[in-house]
N, C-alpha and C. Protein backbone atom coordinates (compact mmCIF):
# COMPACT_ATOMS: atom_id res chain seq x y z
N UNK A 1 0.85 -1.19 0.00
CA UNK A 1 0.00 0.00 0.00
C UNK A 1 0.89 1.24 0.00
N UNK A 2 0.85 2.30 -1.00
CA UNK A 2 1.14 3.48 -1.22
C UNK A 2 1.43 4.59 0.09
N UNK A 3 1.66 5.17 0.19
CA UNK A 3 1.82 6.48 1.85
C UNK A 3 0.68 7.00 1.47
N UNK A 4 -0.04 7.82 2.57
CA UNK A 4 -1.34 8.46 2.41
C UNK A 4 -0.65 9.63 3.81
N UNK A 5 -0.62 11.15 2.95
CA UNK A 5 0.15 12.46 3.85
C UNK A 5 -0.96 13.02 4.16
N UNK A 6 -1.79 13.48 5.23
CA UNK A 6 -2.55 14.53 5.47
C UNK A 6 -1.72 15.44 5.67
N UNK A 7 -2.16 16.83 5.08
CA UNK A 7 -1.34 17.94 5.24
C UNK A 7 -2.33 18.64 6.18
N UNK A 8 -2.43 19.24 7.59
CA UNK A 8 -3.50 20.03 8.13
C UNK A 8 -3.41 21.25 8.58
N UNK A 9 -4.42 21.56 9.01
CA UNK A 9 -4.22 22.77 9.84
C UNK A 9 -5.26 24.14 9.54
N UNK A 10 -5.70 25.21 10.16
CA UNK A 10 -6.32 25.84 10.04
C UNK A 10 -6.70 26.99 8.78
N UNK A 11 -7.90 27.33 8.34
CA UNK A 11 -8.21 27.68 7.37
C UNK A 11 -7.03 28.88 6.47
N UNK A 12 -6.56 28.68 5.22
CA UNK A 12 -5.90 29.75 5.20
C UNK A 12 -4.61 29.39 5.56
N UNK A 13 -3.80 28.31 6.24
CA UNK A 13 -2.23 28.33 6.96
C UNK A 13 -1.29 27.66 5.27
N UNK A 14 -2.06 27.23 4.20
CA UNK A 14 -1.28 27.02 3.60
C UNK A 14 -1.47 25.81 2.84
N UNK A 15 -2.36 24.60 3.64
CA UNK A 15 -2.55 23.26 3.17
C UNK A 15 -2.40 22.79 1.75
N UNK A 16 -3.40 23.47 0.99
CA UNK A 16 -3.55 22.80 -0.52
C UNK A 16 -2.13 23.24 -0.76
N UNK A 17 -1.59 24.40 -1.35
CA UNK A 17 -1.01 25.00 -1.57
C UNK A 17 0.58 23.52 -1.28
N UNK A 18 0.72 23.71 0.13
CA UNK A 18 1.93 22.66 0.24
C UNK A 18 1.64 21.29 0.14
N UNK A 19 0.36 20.64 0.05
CA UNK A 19 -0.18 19.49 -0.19
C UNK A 19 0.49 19.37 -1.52
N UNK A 20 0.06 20.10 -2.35
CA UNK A 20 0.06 20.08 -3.97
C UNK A 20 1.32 20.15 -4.36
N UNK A 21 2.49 20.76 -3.49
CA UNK A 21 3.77 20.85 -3.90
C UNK A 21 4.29 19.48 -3.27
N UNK A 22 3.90 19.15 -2.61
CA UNK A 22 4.30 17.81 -1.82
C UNK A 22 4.00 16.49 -2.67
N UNK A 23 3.11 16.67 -2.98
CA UNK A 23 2.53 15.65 -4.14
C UNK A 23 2.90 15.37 -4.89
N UNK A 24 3.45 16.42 -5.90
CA UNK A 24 4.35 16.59 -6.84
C UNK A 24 5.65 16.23 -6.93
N UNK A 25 6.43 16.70 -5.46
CA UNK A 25 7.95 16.29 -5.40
C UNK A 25 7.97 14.62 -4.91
N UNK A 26 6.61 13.97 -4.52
CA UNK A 26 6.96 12.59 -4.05
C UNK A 26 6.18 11.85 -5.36
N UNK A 27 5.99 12.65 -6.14
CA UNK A 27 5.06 11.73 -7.64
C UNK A 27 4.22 11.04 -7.33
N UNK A 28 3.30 11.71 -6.70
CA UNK A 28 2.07 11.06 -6.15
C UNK A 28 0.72 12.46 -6.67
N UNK A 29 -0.49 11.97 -6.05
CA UNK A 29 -1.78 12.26 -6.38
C UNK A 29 -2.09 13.49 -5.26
N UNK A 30 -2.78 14.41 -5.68
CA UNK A 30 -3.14 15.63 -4.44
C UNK A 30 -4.89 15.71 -4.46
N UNK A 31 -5.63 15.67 -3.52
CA UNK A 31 -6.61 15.56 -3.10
C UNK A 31 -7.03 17.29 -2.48
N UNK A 32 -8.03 17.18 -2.63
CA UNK A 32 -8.32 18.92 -1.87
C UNK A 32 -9.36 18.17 -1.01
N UNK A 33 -9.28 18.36 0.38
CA UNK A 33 -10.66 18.37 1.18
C UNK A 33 -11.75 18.97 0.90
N UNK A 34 -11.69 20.14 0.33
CA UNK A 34 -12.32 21.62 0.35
C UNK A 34 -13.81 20.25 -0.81
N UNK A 35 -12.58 19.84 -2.22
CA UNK A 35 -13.57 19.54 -2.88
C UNK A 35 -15.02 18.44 -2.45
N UNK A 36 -14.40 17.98 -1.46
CA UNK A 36 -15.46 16.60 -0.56
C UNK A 36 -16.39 17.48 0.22
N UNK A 37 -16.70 18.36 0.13
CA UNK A 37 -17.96 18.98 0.89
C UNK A 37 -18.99 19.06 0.60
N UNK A 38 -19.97 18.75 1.00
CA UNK A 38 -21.27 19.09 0.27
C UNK A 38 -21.85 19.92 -0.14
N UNK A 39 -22.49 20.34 -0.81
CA UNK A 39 -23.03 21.67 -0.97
C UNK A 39 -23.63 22.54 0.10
N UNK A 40 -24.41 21.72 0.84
CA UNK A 40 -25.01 22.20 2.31
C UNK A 40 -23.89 22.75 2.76
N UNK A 41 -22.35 22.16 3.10
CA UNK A 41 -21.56 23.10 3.96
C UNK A 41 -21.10 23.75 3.68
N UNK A 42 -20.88 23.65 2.47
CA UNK A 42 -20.26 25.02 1.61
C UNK A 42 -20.94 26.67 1.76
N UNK A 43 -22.26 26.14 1.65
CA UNK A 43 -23.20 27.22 1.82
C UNK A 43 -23.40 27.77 3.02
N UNK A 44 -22.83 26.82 4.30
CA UNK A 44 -23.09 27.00 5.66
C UNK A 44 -22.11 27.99 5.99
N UNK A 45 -20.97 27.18 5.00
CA UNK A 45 -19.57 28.17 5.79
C UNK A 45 -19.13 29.05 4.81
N UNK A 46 -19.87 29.52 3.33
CA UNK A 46 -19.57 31.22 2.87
C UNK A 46 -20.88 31.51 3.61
N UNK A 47 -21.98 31.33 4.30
CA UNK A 47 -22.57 32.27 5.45
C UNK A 47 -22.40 32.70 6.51
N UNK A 48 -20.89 32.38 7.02
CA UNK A 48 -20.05 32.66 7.99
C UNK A 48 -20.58 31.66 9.18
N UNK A 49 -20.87 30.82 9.04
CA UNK A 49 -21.42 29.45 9.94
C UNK A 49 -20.29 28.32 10.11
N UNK A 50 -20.08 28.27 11.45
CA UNK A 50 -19.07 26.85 11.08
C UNK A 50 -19.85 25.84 11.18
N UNK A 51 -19.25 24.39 11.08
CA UNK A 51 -19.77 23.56 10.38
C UNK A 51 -20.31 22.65 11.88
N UNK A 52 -20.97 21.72 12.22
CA UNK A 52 -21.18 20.87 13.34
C UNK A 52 -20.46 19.21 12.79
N UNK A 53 -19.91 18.81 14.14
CA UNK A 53 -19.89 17.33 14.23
C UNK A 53 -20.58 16.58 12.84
N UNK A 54 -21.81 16.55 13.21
CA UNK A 54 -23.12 15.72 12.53
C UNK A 54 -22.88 16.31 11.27
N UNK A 55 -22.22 17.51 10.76
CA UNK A 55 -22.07 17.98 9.33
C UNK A 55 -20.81 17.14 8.60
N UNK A 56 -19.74 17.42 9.73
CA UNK A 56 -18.43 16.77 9.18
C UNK A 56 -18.36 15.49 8.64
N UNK A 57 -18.87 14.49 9.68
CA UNK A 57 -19.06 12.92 9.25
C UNK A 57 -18.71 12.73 7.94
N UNK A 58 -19.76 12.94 7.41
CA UNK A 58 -20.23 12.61 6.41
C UNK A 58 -19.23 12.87 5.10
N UNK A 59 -18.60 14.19 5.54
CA UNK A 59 -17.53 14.67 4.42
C UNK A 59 -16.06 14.36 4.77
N UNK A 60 -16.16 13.55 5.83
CA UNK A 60 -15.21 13.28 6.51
C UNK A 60 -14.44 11.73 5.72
N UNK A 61 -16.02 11.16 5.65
CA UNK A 61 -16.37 9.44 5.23
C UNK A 61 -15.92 9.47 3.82
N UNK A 62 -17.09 10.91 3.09
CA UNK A 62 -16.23 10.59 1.44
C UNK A 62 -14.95 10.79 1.32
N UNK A 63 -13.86 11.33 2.11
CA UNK A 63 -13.03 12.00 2.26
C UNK A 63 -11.87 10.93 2.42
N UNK A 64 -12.41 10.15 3.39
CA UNK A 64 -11.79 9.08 3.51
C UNK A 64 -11.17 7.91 2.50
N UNK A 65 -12.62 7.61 2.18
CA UNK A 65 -13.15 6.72 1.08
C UNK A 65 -11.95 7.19 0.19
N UNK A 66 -11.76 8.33 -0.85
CA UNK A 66 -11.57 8.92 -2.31
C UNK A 66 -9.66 8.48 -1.28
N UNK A 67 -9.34 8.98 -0.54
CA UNK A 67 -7.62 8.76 -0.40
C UNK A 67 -7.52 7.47 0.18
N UNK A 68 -8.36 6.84 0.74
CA UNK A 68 -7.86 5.40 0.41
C UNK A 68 -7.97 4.66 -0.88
N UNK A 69 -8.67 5.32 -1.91
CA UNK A 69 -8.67 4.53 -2.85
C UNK A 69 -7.70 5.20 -4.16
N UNK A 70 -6.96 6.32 -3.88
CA UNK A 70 -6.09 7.22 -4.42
C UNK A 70 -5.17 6.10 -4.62
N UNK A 71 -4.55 5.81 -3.20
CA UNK A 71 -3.18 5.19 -2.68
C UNK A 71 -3.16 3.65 -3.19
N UNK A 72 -3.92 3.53 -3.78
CA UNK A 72 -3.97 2.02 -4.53
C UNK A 72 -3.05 1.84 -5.50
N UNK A 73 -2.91 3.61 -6.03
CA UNK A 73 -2.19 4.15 -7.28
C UNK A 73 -0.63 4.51 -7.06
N UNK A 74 -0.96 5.38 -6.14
CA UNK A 74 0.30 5.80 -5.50
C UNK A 74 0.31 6.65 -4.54
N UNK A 75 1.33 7.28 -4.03
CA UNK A 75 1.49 8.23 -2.68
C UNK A 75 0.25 8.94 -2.94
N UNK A 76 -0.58 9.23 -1.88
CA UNK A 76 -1.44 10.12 -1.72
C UNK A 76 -1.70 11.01 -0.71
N UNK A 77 -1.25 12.63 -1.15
CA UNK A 77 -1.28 13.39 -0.09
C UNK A 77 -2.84 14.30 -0.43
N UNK A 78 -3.19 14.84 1.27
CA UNK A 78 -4.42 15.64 1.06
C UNK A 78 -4.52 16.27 1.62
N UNK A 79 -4.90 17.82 1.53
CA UNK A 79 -5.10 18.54 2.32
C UNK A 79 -6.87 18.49 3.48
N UNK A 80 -6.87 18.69 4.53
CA UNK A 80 -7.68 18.71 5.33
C UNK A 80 -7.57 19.07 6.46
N UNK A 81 -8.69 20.06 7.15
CA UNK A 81 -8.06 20.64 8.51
C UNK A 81 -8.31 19.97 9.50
N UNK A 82 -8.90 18.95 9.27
CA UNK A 82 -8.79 18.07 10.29
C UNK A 82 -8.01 18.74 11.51
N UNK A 83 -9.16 19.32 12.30
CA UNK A 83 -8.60 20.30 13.36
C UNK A 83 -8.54 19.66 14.83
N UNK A 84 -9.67 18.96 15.14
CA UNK A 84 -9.91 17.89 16.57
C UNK A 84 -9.30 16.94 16.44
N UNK A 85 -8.49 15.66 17.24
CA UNK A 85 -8.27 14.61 17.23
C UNK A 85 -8.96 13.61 16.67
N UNK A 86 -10.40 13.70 17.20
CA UNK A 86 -11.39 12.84 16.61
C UNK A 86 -11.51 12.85 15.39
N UNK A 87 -11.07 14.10 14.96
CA UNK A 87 -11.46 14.26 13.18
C UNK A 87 -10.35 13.36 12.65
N UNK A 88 -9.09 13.74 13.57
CA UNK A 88 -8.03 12.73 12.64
C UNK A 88 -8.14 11.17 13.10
N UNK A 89 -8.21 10.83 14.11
CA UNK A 89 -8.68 9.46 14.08
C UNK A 89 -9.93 9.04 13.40
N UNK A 90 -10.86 9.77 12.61
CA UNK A 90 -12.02 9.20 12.21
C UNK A 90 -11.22 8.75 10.69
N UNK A 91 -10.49 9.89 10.24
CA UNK A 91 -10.16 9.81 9.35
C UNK A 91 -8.57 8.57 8.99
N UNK A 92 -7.89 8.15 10.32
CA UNK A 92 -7.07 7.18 10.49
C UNK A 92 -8.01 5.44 10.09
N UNK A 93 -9.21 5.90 10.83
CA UNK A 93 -10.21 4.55 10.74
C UNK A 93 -10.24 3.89 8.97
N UNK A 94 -10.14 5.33 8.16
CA UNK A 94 -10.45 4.94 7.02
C UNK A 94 -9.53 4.91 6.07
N UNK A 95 -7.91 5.75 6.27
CA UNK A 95 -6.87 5.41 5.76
C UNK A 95 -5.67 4.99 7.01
N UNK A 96 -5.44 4.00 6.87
CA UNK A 96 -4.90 3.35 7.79
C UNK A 96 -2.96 3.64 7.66
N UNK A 97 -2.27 3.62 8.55
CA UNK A 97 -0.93 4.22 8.55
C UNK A 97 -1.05 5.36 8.14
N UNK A 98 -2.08 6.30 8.18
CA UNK A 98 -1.94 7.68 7.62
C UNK A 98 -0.79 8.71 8.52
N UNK A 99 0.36 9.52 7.50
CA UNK A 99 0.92 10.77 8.15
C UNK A 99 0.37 11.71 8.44
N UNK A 100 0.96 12.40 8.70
CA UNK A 100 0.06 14.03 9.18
C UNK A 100 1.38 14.82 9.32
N UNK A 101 1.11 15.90 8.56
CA UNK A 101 1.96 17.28 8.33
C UNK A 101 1.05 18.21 8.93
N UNK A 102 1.54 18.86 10.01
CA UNK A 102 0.69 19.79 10.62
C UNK A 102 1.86 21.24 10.22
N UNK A 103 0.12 21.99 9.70
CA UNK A 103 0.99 23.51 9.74
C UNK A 103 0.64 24.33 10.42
N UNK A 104 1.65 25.13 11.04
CA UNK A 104 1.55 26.14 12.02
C UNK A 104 1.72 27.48 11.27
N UNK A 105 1.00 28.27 11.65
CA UNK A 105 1.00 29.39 11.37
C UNK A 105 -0.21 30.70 12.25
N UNK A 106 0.56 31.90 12.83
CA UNK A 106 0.23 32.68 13.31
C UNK A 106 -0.71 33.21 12.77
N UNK A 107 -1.80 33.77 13.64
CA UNK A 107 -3.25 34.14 13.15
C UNK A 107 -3.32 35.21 12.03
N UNK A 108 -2.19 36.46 12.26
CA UNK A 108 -2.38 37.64 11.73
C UNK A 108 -1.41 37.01 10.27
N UNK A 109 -1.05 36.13 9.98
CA UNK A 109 -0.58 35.66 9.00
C UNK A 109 -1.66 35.28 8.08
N UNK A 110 -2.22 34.11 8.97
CA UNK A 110 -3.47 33.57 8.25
C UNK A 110 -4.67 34.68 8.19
N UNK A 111 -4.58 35.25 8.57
CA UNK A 111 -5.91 36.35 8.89
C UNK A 111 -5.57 37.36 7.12
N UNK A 112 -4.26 37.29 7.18
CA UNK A 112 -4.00 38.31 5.67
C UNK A 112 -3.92 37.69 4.52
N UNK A 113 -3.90 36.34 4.79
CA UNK A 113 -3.69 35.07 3.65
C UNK A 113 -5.62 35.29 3.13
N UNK A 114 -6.16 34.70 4.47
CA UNK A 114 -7.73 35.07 4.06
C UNK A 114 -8.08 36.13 3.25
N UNK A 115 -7.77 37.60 3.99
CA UNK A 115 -8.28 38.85 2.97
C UNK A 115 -7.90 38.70 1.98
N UNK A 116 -6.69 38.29 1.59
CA UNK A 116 -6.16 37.97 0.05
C UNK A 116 -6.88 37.27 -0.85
N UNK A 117 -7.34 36.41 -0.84
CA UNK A 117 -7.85 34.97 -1.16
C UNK A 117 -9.09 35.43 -1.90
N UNK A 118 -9.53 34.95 -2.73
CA UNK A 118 -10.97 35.03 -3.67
C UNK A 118 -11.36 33.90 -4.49
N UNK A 119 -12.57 33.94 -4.10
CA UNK A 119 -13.45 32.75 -4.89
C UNK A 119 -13.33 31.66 -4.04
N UNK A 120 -13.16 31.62 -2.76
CA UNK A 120 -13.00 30.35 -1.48
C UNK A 120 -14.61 31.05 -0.90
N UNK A 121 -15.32 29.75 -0.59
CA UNK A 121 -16.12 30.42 0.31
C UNK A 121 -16.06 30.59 1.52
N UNK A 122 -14.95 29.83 1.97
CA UNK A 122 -14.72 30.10 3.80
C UNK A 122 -14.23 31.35 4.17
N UNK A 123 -14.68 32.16 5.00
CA UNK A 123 -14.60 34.01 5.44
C UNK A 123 -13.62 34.00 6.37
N UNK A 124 -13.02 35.00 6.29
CA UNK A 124 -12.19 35.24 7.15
C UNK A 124 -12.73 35.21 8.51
N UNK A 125 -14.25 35.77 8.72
CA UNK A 125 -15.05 35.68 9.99
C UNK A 125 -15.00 34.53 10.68
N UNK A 126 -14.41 33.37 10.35
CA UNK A 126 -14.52 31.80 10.61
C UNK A 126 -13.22 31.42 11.42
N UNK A 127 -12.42 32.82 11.10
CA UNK A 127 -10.73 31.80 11.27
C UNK A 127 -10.77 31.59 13.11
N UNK A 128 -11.62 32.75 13.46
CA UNK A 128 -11.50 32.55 15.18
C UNK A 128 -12.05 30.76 15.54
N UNK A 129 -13.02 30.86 14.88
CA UNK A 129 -13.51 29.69 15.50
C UNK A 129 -13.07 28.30 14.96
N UNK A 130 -11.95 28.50 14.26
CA UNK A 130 -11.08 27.63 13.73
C UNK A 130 -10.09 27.21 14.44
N UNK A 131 -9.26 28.48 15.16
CA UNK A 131 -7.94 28.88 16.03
C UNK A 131 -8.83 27.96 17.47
N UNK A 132 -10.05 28.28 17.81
CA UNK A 132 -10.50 27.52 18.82
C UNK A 132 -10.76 26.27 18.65
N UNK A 133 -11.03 26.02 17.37
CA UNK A 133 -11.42 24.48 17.46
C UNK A 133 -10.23 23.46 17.39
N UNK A 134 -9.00 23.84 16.96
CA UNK A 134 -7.83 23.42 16.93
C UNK A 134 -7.10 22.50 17.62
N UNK A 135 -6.96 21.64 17.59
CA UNK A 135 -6.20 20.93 18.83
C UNK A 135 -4.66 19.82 18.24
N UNK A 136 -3.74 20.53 18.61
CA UNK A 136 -2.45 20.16 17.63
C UNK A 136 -2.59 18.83 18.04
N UNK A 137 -1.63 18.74 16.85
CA UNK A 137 -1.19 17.34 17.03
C UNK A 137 -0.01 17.06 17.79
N UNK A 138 -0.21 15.75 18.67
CA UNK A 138 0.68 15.39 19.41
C UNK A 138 2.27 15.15 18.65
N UNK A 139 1.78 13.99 17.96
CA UNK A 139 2.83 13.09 17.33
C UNK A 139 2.88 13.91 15.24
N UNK A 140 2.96 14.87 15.36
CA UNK A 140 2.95 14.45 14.03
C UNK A 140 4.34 14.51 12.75
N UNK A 141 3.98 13.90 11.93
CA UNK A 141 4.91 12.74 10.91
C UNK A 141 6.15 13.84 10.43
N UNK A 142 5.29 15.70 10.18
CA UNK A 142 6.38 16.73 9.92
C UNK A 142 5.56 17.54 10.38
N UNK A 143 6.03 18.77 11.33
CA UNK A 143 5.04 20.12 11.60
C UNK A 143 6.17 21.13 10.96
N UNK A 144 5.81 22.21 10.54
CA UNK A 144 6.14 22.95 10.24
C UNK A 144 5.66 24.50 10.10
N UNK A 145 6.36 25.35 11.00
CA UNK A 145 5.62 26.75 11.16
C UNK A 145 6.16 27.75 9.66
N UNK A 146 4.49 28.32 9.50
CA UNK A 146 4.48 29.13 8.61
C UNK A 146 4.33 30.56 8.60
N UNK A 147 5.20 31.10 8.67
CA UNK A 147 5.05 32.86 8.79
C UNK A 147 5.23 33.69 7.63
């Protein structure tokens, strides 16, 4: 079985962006979380709404599903903010030996990355309750701070 990289971390710190370069330098496949959402949350969160538990599941599951079946092919890295523990163990349940690249990066960094940004529907209004929902990772595979 192929490597499967979660790249994580809070809205805006960088994910796709180094997912996609990561992907590339290990000749493997890049996944966007963003694209596994449903339409419902999409709509939830450009209304400046974050998302609930009972919302995530579900995008959590296809999410799962699509990079375990990437890595059949080859290395598969993905971006996802998999921000709670639970989110990353739900998501361990379904790709198994999964890494994790956690990125760090300071709010007023990410806060100017957001204003920048167009055609994302997630608002900058969201990043607080992102920074709160956060819970690093203990062990992870590479962290790396982004300023």
């Amino acid at each position: 079985m192929h490597p499967a990289i979660l790249v994580m971390g809070v809205s805006g710190c960088g994910k796709s962006t180094v997912g996609a370069g990561l992907a590339t330098a290990i000749g493997g496949c890049f996944l966007d979380g963003d694209d596994f959402h449903p339409s419902q949350n999409v709509a939830r969160m450009a209304a400046g709404q974050p998302l609930t538990d009972a919302m995530r599941w579900p995008w959590l599951d296809a999410l799962g599903q699509a990079v375990q079946a990437a890595r059949q092919n080859g290395p598969a890295v993905f971006a996802c903010s998999a921000l709670r523990k639970r989110y990353r163990d739900h998501l361990r349940a379904a790709v198994p030996d999964l890494r994790i690249a956690y990125l760090d990066a300071p709010r007023d960094v990410v806060l100017a990355r957001l204003a920048q940004r167009q055609g994302h529907f997630m608002p900058a209004s969201l990043l607080d309750s992102q920074f709160a929902t956060l819970e690093i990772p203990q062990n992870p595979t590479i962290a790396a701070r982004i300023d």
